[in-house]
PDB file of N, CA and C in Angstrom:
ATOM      1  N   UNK A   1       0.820  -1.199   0.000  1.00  0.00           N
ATOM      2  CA  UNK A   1       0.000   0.000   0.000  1.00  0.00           C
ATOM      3  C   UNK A   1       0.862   1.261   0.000  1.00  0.00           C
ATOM      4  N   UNK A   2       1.576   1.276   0.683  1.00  0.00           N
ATOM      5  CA  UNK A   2       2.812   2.218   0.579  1.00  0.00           C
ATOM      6  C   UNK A   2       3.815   2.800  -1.047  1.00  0.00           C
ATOM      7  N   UNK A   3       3.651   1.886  -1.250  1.00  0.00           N
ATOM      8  CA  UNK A   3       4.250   1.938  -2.660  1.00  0.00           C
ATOM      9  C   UNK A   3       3.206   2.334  -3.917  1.00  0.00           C
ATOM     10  N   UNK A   4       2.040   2.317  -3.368  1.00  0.00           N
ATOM     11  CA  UNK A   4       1.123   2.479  -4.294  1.00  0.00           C
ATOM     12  C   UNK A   4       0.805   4.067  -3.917  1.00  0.00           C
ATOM     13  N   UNK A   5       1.235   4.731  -2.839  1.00  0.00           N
ATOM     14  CA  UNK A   5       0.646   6.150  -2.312  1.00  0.00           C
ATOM     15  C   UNK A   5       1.211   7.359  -3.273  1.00  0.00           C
ATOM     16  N   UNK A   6       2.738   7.181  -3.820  1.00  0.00           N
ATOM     17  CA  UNK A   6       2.912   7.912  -4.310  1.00  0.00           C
ATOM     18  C   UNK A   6       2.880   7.987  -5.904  1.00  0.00           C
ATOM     19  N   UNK A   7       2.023   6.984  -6.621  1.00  0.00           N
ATOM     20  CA  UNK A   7       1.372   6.612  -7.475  1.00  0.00           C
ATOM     21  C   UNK A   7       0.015   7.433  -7.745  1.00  0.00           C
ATOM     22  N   UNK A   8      -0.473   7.128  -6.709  1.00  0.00           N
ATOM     23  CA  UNK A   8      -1.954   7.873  -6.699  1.00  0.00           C
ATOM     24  C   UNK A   8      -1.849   9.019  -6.455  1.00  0.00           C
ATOM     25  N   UNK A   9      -1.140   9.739  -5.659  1.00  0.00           N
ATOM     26  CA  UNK A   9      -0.106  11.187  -5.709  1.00  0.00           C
ATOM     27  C   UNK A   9      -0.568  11.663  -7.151  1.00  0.00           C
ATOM     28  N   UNK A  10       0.695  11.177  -7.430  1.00  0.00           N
ATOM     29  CA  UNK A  10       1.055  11.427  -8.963  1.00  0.00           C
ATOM     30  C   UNK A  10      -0.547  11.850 -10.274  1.00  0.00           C
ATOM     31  N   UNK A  11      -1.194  10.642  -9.862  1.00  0.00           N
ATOM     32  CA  UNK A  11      -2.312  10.457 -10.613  1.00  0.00           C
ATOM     33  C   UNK A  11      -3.202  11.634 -10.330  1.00  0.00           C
ATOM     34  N   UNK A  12      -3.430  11.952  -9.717  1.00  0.00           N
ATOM     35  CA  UNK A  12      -4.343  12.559  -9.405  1.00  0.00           C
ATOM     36  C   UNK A  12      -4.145  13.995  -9.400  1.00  0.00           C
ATOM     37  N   UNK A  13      -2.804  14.251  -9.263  1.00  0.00           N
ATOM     38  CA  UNK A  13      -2.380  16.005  -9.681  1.00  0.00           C
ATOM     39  C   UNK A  13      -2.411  16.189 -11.249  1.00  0.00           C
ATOM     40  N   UNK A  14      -1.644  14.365 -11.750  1.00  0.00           N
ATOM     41  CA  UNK A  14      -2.430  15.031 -13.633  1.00  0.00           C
ATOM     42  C   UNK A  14      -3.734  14.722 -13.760  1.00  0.00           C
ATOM     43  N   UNK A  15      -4.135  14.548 -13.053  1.00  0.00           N
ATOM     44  CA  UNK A  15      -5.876  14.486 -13.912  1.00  0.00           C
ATOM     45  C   UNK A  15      -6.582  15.500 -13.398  1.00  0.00           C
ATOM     46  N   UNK A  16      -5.892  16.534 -11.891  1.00  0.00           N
ATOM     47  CA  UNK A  16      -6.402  17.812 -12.152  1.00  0.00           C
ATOM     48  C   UNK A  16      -6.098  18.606 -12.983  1.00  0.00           C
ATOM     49  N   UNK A  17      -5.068  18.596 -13.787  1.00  0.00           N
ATOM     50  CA  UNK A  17      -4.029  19.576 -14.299  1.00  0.00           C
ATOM     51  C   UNK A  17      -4.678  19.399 -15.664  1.00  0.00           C
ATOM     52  N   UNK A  18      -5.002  17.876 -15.837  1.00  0.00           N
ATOM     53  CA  UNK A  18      -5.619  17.995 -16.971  1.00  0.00           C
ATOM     54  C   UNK A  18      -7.256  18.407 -17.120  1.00  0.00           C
ATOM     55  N   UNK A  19      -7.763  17.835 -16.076  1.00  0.00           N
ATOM     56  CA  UNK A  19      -9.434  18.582 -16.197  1.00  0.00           C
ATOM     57  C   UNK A  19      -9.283  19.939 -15.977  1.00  0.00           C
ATOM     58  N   UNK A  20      -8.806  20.666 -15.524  1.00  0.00           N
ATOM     59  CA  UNK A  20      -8.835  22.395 -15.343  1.00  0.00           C
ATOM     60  C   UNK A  20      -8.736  22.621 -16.937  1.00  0.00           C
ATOM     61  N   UNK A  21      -7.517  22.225 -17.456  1.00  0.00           N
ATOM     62  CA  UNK A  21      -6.801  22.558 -18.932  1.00  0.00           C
ATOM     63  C   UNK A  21      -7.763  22.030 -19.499  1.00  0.00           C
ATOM     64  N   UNK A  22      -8.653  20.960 -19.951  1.00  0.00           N
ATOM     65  CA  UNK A  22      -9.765  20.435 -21.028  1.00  0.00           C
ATOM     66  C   UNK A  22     -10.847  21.193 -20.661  1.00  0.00           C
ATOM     67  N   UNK A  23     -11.392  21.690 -19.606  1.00  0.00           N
ATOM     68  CA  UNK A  23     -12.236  22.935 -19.319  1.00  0.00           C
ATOM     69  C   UNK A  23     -12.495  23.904 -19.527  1.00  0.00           C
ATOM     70  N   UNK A  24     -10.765  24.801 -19.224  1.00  0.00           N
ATOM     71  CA  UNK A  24     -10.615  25.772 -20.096  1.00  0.00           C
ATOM     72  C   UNK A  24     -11.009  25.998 -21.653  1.00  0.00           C
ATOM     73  N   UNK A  25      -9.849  25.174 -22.526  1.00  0.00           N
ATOM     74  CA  UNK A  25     -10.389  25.241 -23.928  1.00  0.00           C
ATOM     75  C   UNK A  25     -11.417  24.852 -24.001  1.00  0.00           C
ATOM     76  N   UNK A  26     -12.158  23.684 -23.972  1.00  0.00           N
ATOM     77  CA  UNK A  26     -13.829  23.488 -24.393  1.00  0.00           C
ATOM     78  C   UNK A  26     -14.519  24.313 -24.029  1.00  0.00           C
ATOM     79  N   UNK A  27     -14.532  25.178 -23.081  1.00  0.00           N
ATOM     80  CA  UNK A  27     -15.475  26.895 -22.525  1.00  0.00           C
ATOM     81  C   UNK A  27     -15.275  27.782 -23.526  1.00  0.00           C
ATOM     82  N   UNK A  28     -13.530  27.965 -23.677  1.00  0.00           N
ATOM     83  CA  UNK A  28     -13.513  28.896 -24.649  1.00  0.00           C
ATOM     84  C   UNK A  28     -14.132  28.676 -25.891  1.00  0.00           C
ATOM     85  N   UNK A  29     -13.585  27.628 -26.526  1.00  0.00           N
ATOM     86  CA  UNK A  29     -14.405  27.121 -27.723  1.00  0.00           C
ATOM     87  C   UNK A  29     -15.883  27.133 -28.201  1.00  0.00           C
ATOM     88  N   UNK A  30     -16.291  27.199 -26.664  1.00  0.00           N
ATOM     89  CA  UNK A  30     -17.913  26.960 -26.926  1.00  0.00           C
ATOM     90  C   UNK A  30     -18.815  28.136 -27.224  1.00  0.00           C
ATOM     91  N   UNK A  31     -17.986  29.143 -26.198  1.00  0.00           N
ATOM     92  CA  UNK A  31     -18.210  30.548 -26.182  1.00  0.00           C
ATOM     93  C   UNK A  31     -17.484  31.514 -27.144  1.00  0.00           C
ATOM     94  N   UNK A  32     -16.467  31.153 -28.078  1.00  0.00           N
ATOM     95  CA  UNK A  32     -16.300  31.928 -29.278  1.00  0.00           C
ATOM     96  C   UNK A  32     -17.391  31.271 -30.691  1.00  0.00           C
ATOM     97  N   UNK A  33     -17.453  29.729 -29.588  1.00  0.00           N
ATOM     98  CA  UNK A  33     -18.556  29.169 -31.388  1.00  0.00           C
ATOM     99  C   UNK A  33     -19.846  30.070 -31.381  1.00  0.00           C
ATOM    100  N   UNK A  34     -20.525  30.662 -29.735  1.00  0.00           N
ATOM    101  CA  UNK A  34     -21.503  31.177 -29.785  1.00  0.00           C
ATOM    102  C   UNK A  34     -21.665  32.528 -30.299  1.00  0.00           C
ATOM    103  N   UNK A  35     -20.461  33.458 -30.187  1.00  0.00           N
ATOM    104  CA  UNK A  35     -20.449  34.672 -30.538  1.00  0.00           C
ATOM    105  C   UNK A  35     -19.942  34.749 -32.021  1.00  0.00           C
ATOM    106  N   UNK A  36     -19.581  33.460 -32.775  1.00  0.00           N
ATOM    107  CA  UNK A  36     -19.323  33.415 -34.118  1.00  0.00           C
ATOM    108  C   UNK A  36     -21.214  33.352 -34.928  1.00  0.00           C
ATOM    109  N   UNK A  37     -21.511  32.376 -34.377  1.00  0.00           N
ATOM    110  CA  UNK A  37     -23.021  31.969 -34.449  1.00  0.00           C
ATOM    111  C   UNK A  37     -23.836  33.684 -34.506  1.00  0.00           C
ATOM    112  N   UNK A  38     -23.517  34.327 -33.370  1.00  0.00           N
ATOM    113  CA  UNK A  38     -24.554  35.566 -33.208  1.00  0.00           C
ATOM    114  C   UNK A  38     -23.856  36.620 -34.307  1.00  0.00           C
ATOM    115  N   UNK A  39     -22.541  36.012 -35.081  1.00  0.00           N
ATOM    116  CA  UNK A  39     -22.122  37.280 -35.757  1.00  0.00           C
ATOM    117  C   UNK A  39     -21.040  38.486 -35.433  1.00  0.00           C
ATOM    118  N   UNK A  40     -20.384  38.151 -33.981  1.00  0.00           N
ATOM    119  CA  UNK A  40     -19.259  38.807 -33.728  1.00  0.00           C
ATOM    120  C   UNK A  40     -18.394  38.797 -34.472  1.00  0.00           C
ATOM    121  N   UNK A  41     -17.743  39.907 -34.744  1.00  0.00           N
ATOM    122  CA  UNK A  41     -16.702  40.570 -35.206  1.00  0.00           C
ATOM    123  C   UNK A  41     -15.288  39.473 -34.558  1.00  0.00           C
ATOM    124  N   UNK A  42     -14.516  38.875 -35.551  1.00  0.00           N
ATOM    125  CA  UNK A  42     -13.175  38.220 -34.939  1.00  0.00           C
ATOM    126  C   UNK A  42     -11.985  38.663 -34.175  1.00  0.00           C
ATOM    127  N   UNK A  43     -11.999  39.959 -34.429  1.00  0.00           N
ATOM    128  CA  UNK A  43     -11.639  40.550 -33.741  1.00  0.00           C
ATOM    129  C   UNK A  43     -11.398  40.903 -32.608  1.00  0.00           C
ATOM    130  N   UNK A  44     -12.483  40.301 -31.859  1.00  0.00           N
ATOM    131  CA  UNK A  44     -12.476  40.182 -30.490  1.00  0.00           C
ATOM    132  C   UNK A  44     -11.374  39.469 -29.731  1.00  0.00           C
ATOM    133  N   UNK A  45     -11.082  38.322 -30.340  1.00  0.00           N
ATOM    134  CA  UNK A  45     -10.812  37.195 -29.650  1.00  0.00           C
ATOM    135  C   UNK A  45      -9.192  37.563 -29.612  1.00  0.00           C
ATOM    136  N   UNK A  46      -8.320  38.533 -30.926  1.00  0.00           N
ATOM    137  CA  UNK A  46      -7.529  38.821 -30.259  1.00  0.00           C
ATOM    138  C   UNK A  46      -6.937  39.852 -29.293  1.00  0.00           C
ATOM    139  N   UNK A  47      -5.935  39.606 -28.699  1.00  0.00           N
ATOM    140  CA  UNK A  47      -6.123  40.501 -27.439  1.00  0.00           C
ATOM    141  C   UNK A  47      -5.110  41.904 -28.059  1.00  0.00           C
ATOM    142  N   UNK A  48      -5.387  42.907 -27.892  1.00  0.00           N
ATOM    143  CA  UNK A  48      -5.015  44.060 -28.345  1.00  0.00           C
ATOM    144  C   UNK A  48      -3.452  44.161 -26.685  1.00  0.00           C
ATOM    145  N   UNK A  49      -2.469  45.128 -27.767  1.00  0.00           N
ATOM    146  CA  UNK A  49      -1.495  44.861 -26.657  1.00  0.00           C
ATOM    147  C   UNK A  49      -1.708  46.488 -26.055  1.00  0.00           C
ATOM    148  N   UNK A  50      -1.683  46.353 -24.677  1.00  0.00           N
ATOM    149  CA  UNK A  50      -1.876  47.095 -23.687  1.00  0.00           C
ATOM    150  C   UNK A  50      -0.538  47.555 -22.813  1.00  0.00           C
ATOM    151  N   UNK A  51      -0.662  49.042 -23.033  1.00  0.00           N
ATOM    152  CA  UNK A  51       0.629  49.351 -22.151  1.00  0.00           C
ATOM    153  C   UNK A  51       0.516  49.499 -20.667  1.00  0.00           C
ATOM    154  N   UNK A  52       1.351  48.175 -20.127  1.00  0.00           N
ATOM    155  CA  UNK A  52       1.409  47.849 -18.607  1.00  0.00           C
ATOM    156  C   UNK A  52       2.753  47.755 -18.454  1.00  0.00           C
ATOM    157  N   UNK A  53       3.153  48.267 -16.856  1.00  0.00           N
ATOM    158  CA  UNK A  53       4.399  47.675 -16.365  1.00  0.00           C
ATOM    159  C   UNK A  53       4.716  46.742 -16.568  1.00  0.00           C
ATOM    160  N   UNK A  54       6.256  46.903 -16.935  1.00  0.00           N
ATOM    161  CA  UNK A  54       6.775  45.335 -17.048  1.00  0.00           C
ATOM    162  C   UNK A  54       6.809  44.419 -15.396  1.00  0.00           C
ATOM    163  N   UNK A  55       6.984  43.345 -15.349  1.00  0.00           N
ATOM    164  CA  UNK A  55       7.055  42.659 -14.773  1.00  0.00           C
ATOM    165  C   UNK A  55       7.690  42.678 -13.630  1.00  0.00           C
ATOM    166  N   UNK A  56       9.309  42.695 -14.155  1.00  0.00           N
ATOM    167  CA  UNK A  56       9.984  42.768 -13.162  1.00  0.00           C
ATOM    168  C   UNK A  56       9.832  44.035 -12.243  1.00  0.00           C
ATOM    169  N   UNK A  57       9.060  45.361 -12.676  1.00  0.00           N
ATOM    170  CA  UNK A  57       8.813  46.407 -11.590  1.00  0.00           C
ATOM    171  C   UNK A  57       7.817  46.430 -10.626  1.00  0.00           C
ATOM    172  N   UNK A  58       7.056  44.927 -10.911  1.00  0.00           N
ATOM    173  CA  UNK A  58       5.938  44.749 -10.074  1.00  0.00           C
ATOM    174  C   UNK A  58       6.653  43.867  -9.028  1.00  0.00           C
ATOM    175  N   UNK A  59       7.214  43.092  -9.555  1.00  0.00           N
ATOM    176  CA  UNK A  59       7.614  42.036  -8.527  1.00  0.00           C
ATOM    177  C   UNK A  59       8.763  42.589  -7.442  1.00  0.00           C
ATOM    178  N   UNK A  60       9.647  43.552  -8.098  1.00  0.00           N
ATOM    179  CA  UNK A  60      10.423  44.278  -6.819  1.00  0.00           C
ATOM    180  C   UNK A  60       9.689  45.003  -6.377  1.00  0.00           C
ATOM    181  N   UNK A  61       8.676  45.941  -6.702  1.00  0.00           N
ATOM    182  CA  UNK A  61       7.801  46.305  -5.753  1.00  0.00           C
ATOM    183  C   UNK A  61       6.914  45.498  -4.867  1.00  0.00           C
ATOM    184  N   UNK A  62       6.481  44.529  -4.861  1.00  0.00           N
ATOM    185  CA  UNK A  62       5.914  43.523  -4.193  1.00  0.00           C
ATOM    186  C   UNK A  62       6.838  42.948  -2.527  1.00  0.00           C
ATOM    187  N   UNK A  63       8.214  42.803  -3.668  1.00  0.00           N
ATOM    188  CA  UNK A  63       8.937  41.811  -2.611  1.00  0.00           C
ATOM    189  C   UNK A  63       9.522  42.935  -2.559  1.00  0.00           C
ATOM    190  N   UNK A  64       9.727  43.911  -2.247  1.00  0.00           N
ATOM    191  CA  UNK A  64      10.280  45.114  -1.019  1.00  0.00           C
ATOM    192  C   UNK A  64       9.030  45.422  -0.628  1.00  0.00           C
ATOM    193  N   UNK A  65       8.054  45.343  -0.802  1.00  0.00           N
ATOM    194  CA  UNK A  65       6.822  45.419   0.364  1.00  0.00           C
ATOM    195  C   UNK A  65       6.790  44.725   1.548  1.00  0.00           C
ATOM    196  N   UNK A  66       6.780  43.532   0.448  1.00  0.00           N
ATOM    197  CA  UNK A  66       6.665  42.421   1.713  1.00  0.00           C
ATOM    198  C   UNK A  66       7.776  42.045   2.649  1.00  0.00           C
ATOM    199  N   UNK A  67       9.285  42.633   2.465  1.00  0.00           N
ATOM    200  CA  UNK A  67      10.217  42.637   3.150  1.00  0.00           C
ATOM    201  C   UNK A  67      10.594  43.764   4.062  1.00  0.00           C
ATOM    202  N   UNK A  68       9.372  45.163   3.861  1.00  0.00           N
ATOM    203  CA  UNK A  68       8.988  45.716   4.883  1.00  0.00           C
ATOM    204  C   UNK A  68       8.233  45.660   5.828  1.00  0.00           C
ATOM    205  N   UNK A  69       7.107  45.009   5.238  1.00  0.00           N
ATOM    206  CA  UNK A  69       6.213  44.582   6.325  1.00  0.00           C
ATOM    207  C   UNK A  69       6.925  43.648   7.118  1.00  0.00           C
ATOM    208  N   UNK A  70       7.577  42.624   6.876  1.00  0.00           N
ATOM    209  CA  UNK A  70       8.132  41.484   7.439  1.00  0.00           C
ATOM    210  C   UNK A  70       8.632  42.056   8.497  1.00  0.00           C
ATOM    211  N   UNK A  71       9.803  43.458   8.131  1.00  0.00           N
ATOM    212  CA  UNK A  71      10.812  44.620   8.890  1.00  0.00           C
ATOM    213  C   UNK A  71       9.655  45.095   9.996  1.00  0.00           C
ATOM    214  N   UNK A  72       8.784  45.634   9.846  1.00  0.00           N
ATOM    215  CA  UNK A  72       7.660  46.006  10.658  1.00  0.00           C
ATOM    216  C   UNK A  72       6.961  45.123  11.592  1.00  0.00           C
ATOM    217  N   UNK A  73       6.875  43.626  11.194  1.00  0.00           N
ATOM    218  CA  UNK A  73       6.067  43.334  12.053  1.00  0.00           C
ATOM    219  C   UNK A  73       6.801  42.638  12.922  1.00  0.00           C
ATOM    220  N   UNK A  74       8.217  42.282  13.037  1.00  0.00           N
ATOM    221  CA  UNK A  74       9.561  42.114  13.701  1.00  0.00           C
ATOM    222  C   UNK A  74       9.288  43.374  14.858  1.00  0.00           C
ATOM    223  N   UNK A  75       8.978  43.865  14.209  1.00  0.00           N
ATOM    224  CA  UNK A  75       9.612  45.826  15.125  1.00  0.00           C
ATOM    225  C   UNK A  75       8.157  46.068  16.133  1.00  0.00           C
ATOM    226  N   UNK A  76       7.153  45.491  15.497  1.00  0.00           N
ATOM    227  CA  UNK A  76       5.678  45.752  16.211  1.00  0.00           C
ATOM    228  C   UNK A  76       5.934  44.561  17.387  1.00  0.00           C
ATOM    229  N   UNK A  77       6.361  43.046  16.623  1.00  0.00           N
ATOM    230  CA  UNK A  77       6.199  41.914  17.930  1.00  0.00           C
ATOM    231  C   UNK A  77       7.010  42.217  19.161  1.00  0.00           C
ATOM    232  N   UNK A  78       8.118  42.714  18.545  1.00  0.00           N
ATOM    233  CA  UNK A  78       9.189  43.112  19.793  1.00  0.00           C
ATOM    234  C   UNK A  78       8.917  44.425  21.000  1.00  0.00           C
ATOM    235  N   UNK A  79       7.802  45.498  20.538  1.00  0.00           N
ATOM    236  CA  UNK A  79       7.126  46.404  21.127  1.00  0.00           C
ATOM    237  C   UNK A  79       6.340  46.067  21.557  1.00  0.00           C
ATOM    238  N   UNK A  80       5.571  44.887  21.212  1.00  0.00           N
ATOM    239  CA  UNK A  80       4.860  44.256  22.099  1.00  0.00           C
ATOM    240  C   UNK A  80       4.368  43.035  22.761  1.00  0.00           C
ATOM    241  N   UNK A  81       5.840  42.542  22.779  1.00  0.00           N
ATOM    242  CA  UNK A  81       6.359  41.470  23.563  1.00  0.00           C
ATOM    243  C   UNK A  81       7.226  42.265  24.964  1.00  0.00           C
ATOM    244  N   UNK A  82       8.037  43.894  24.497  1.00  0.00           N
ATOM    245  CA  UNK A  82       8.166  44.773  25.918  1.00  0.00           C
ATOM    246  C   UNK A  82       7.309  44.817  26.677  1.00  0.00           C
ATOM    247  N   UNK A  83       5.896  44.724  26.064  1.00  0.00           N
ATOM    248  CA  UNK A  83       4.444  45.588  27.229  1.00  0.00           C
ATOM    249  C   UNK A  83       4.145  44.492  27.868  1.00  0.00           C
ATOM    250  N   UNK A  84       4.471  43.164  27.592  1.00  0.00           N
ATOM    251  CA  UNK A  84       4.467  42.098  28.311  1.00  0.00           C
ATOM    252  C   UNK A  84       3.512  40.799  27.581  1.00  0.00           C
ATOM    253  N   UNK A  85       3.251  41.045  26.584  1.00  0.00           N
ATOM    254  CA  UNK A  85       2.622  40.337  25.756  1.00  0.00           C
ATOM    255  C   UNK A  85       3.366  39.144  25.521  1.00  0.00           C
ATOM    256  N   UNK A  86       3.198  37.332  25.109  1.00  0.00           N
ATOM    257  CA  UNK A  86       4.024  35.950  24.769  1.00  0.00           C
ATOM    258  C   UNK A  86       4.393  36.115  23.381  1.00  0.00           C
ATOM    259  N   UNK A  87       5.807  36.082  23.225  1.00  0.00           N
ATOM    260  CA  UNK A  87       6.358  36.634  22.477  1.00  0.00           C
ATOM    261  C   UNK A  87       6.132  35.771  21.361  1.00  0.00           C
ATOM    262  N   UNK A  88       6.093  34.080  21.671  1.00  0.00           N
ATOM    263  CA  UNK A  88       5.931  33.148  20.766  1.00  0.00           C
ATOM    264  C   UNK A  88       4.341  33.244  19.960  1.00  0.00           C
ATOM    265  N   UNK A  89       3.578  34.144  20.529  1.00  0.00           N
ATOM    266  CA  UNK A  89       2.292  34.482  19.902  1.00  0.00           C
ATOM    267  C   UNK A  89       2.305  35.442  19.121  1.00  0.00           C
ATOM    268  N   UNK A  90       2.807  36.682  19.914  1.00  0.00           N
ATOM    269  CA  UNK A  90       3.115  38.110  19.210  1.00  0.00           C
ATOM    270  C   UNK A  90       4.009  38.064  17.645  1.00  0.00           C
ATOM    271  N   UNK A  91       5.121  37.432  17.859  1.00  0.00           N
ATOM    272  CA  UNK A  91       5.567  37.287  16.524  1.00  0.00           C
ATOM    273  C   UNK A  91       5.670  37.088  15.438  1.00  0.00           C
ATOM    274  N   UNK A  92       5.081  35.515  15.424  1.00  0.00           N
ATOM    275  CA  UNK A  92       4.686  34.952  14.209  1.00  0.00           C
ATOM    276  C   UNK A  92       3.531  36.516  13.616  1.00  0.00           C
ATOM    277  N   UNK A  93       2.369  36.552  14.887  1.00  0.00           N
ATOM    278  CA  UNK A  93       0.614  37.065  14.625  1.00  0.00           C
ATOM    279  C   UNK A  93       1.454  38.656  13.627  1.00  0.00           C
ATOM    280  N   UNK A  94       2.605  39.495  14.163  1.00  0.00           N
ATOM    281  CA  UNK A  94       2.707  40.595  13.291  1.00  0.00           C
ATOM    282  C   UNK A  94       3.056  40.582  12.405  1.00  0.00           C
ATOM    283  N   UNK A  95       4.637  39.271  12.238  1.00  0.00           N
ATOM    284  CA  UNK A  95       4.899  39.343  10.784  1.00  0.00           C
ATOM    285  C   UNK A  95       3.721  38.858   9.810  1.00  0.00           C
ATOM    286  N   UNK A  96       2.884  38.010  10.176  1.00  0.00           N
ATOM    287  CA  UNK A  96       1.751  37.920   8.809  1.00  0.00           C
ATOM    288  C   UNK A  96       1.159  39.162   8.655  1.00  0.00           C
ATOM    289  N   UNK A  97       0.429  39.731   9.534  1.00  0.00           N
ATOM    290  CA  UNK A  97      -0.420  40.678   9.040  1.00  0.00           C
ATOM    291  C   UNK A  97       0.504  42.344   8.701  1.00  0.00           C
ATOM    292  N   UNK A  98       1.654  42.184   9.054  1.00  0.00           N
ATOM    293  CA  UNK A  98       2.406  43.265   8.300  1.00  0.00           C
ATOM    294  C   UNK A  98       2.988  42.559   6.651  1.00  0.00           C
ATOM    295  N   UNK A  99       3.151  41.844   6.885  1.00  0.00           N
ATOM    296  CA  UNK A  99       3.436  40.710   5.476  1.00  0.00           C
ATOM    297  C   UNK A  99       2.105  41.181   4.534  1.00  0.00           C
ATOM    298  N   UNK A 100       1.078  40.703   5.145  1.00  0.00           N
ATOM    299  CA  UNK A 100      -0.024  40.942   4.284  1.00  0.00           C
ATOM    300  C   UNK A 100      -0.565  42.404   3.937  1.00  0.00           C
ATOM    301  N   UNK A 101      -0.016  43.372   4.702  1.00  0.00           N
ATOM    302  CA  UNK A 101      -0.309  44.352   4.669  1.00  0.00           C
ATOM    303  C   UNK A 101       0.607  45.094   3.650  1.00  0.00           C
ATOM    304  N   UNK A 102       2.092  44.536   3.353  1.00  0.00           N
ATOM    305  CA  UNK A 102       2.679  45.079   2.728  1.00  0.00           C
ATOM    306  C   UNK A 102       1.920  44.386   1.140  1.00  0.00           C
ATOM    307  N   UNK A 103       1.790  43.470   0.966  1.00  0.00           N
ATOM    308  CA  UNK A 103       1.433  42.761  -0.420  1.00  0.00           C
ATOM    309  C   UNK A 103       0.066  43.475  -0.570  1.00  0.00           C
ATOM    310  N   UNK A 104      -0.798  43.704   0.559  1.00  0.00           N
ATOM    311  CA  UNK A 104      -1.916  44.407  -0.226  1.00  0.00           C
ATOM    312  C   UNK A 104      -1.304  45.513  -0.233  1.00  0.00           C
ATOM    313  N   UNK A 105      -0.722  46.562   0.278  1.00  0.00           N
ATOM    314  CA  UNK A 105      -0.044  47.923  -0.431  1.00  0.00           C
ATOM    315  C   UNK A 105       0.612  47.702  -1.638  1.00  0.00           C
ATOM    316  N   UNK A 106       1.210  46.689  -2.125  1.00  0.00           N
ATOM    317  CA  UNK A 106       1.773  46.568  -3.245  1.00  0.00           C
ATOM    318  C   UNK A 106       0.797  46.231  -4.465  1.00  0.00           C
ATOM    319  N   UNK A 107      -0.027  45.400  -4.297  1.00  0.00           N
ATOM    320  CA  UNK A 107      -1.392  45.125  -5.397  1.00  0.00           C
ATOM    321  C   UNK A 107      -1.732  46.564  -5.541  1.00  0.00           C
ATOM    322  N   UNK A 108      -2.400  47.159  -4.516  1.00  0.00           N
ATOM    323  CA  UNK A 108      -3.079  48.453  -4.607  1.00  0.00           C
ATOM    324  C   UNK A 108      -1.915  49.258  -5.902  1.00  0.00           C
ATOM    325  N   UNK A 109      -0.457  49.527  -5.486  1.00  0.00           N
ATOM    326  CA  UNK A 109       0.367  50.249  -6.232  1.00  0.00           C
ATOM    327  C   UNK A 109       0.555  49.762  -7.571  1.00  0.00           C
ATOM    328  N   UNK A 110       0.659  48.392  -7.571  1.00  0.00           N
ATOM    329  CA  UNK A 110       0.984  47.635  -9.032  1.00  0.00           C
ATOM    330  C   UNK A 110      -0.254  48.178 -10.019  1.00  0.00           C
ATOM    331  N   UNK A 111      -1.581  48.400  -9.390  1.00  0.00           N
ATOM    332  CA  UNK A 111      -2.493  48.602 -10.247  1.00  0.00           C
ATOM    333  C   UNK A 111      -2.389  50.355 -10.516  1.00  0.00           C
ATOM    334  N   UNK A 112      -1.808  50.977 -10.086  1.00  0.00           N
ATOM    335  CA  UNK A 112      -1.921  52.292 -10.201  1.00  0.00           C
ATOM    336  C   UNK A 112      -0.655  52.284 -11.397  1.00  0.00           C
ATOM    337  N   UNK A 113       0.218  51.552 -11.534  1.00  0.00           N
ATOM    338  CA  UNK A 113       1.384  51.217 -12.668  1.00  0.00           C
ATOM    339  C   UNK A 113       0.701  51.425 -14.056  1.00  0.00           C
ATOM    340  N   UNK A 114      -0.243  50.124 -13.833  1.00  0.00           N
ATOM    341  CA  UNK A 114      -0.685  49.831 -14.897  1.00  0.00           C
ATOM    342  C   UNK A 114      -1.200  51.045 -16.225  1.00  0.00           C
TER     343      UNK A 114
END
């Protein structure tokens, strides 16, 4: 049975990988056959190129967010692990939500890029 676990592992991450992917295209397909049917313009379907930040200025903005918040919530647990708060609680609890706080400041900014 053991030997069979990482078999079924295996199996079962491609047959999500593949039902998501055979989903995808057959939706799309079905839904450009319908708007071919009603007479849409082909045009649609390709995607016009759009001037957005490149990539790499999102992602260093992201990950210096999130390596401030990280900086911050280090600096918050330790201020309030002084006031007498368990430090093994306090710590982990700031770096996430300064973590998360920096990545949602960074989404918010990445979209103002765009």
């Amino acid at each position: 049975m053991h030997q069979l676990q990482p078999v079924l592992i295996f199996l079962i991450i491609f047959a999500t990988i593949f039902g998501i992917t055979y989903l995808y295209y057959t939706t799309r397909n079905k839904e450009r056959m319908a708007l071919i049917e009603k007479g849409a313009d082909a045009d649609i379907f390709f995607s016009k190129k759009q001037k957005t930040a490149p990539v790499w200025k999102i992602l260093i903005l992201n990950l210096s967010l999130l390596l401030i918040g990280i900086g911050l919530g280090l600096f918050a647990g330790h201020l309030l692990e002084y006031q007498g708060m368990e430090g093994r609680i306090v710590y982990p609890a700031c770096i996430l939500i300064m973590a998360g706080l920096g990545l949602f400041l960074g989404f918010r900014m990445a979209k103002k890029l765009d």
